[in-house]
Protein backbone atom coordinates (compact mmCIF):
# COMPACT_ATOMS: atom_id res chain seq x y z
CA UNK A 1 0.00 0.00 0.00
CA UNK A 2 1.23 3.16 -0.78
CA UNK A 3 1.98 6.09 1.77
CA UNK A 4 0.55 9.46 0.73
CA UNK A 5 4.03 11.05 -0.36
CA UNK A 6 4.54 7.93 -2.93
CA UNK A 7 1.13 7.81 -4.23
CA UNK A 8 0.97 12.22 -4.88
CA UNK A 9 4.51 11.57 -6.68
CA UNK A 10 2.67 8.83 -8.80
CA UNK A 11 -0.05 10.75 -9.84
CA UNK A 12 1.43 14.08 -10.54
CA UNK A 13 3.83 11.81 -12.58
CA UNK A 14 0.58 11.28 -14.40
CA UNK A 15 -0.56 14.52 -14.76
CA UNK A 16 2.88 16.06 -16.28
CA UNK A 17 1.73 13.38 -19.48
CA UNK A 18 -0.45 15.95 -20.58
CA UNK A 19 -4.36 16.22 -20.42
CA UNK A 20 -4.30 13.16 -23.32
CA UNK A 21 -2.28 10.70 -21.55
CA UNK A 22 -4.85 7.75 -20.23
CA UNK A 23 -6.00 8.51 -16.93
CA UNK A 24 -5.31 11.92 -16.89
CA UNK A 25 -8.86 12.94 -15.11
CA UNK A 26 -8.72 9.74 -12.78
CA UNK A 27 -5.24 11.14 -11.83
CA UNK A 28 -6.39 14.60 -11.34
CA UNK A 29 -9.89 13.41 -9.27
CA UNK A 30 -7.91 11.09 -6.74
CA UNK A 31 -5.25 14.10 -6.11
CA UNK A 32 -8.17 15.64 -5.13
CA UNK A 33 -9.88 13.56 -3.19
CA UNK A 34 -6.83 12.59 -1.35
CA UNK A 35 -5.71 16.44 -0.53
CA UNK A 36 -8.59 18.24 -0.43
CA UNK A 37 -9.78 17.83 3.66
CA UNK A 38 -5.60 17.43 4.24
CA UNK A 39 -4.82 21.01 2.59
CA UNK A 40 -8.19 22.63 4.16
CA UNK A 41 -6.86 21.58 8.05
CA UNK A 42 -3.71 22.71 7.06
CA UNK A 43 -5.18 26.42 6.61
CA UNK A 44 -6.82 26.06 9.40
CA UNK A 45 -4.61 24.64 12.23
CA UNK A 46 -1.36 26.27 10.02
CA UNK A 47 0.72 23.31 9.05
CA UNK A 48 4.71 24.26 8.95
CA UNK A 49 6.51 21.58 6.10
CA UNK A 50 10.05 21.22 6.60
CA UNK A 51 10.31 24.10 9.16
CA UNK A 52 8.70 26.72 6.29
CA UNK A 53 5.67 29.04 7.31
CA UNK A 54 2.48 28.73 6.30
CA UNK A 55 -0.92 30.59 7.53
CA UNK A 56 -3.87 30.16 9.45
CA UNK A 57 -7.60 30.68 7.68
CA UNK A 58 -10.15 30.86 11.36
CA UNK A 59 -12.65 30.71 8.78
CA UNK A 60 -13.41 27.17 7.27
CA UNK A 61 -15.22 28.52 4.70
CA UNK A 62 -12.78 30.76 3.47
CA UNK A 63 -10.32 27.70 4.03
CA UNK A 64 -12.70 25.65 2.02
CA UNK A 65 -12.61 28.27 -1.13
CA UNK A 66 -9.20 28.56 -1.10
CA UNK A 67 -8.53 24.77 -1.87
CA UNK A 68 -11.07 24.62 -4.30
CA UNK A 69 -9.93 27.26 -6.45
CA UNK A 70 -6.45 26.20 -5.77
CA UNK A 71 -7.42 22.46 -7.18
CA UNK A 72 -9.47 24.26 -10.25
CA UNK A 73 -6.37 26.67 -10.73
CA UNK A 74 -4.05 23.39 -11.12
CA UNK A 75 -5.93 21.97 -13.68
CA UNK A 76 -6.37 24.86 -15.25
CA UNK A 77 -2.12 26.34 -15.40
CA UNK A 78 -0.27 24.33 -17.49
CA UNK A 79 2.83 25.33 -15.42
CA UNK A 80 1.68 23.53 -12.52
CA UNK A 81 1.59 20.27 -14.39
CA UNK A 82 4.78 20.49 -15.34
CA UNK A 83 7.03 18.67 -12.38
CA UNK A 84 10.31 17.98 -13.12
CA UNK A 85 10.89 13.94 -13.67
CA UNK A 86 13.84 13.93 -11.57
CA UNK A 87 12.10 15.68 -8.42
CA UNK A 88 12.97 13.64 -5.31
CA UNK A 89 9.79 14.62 -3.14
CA UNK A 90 7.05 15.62 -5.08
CA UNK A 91 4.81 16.07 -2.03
CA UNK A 92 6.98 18.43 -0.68
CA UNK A 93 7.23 20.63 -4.29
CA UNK A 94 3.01 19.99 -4.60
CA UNK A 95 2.35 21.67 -0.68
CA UNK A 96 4.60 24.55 -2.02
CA UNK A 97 2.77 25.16 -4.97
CA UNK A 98 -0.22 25.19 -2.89
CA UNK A 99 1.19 27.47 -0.25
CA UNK A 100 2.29 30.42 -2.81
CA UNK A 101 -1.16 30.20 -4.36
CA UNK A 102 -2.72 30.77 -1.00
CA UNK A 103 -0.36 33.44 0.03
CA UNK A 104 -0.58 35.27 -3.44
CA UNK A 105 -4.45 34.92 -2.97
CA UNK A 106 -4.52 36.50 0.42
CA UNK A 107 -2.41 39.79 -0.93
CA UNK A 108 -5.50 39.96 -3.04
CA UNK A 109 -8.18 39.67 0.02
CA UNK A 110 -8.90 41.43 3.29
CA UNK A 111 -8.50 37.30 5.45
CA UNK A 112 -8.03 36.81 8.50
CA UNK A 113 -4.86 34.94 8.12
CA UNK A 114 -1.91 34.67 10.78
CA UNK A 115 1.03 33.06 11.09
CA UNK A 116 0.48 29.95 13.87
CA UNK A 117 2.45 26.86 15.57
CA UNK A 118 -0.77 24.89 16.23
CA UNK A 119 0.14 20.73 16.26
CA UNK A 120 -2.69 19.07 14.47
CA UNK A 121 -2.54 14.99 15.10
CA UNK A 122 -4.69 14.70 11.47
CA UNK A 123 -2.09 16.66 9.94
CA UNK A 124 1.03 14.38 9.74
CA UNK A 125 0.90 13.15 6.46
CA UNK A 126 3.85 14.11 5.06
CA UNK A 127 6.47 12.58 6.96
CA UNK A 128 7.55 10.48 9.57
CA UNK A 129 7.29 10.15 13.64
CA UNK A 130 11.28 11.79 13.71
CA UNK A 131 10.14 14.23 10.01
CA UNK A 132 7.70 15.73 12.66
CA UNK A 133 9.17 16.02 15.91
CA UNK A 134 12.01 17.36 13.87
CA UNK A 135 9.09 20.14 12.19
CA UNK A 136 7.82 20.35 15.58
CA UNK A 137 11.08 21.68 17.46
CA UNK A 138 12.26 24.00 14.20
CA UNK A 139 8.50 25.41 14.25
CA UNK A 140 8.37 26.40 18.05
CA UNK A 141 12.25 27.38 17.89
CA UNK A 142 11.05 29.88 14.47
CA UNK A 143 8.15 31.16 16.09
CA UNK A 144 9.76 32.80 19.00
CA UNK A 145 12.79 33.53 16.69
CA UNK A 146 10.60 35.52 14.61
CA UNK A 147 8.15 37.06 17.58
CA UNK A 148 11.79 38.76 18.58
CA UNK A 149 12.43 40.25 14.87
CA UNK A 150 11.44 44.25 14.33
CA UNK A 151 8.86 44.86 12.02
CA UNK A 152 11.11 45.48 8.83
CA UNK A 153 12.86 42.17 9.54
CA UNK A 154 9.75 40.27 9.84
CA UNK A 155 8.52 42.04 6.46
CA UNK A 156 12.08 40.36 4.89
CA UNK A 157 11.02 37.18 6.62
CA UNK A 158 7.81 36.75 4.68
CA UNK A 159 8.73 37.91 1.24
CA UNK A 160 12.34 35.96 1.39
CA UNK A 161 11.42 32.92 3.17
CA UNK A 162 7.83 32.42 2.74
CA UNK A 163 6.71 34.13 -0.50
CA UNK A 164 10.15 33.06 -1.99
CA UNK A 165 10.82 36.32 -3.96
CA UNK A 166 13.90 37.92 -5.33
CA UNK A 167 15.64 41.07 -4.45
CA UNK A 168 14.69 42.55 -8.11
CA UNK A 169 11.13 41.61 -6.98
CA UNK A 170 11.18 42.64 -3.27
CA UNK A 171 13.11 46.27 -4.64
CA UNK A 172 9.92 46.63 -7.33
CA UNK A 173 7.60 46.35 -4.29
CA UNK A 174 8.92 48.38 -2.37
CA UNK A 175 8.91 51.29 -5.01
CA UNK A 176 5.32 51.29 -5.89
CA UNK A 177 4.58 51.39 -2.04
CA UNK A 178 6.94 54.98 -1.73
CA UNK A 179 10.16 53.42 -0.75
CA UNK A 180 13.36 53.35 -3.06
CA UNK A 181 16.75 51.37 -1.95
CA UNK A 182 19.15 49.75 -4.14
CA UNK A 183 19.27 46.00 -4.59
CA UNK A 184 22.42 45.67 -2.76
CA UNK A 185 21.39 47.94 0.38
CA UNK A 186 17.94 45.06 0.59
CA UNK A 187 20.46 42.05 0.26
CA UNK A 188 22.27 43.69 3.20
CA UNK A 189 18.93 43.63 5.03
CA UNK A 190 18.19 40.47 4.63
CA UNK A 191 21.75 39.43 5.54
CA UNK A 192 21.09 40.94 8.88
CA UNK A 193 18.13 39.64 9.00
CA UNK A 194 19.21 35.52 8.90
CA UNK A 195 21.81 36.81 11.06
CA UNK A 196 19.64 37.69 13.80
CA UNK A 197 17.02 35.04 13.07
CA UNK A 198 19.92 32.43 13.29
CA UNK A 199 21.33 34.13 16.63
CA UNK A 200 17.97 34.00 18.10
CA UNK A 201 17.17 30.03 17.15
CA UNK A 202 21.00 29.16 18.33
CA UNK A 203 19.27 30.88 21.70
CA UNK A 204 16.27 28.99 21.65
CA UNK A 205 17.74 25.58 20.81
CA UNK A 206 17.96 25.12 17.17
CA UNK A 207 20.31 25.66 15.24
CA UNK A 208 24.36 25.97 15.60
């Protein structure tokens, strides 16, 4: 029997066969069916994969809509079909996908979405007992290190780390809202930034 992490590899490695290749929708409809109620408790009690944030929905509804149009959007963008044959952990790359959907979504809407530490017993699924003790003690450990950041830090902290952009991209941001720095002078920032995240997780007992 398959675990979950083998059997979303197998069918994405169906899906990147194109829309024609046999059992395209029966591929798509089990992906589904398997994720769906996963990815909606992960909103809502906000799972942390391999020590990365994520964010927590209160509202199930809203939690709901978000993984439906998520699901409808993946069908729908050929660029999310296209997985790369040699990925390793294709459970890990699909959660991703799913997380910068629902982060570029919320820039979009007035949610109420927060970042959270909240263990959820239903929600370890993508790993083992020692994957998620070792999530556990990074996610507590991040929290605090992040609680202790200042407020242009923790800005750094969500574009860099969670919403994976690039300087160039961070820099264009920052322009439209009023603010102009060079791309070196926001590397800098974010230099300081790891620094001090890294000195405060070495203080909180992770990290060396």
């Amino acid at each position: 029997m398959k675990n979950r992490r083998e059997e979303i590899k197998e069918l994405l490695g169906i899906l990147r066969q194109g829309r024609d290749a046999p059992g395209f929708r029966e591929a798509y409809e089990q992906l589904y069916r398997s994720n769906y109620r996963h990815f909606v408790r992960a909103l809502q009690y906000g799972k942390s994969y391999g020590g990365r944030f994520t964010v927590r929905i209160a509202s199930q509804e809203t939690a709901e809509d978000l993984v439906a149009d998520f699901f409808y959007e993946f069908l729908q963008r050929e660029k999310y079909l296209q997985l790369r044959e040699d990925s390793v952990d294709a459970a890990a790359w699909f959660y991703r996908v799913f997380l910068n959907f629902v982060l570029d979504q919320l820039r979009h809407q007035k949610t109420d979405a927060t970042f959270h530490s909240v263990a959820d017993p239903d929600m370890e699924w993508l790993g083992t007992e020692e994957d998620l003790a070792e999530q556990t003690a990074c996610r507590l450990a991040l929290v605090k290190a992040y609680d202790r950041l200042d407020a242009e830090q923790k800005r750094l902290f969500q574009e860099r780390l969670v919403e994976g952009r690039s300087f160039r991209q961070i820099q264009e941001r920052m322009a439209k809202g009023g603010t102009r720095l060079e791309e070196t002078s926001i590397r800098a920032q974010s230099l300081r930034m790891r620094r001090k995240l890294q000195e405060y997780l070495v203080r909180y007992g992770y990290g060396t």
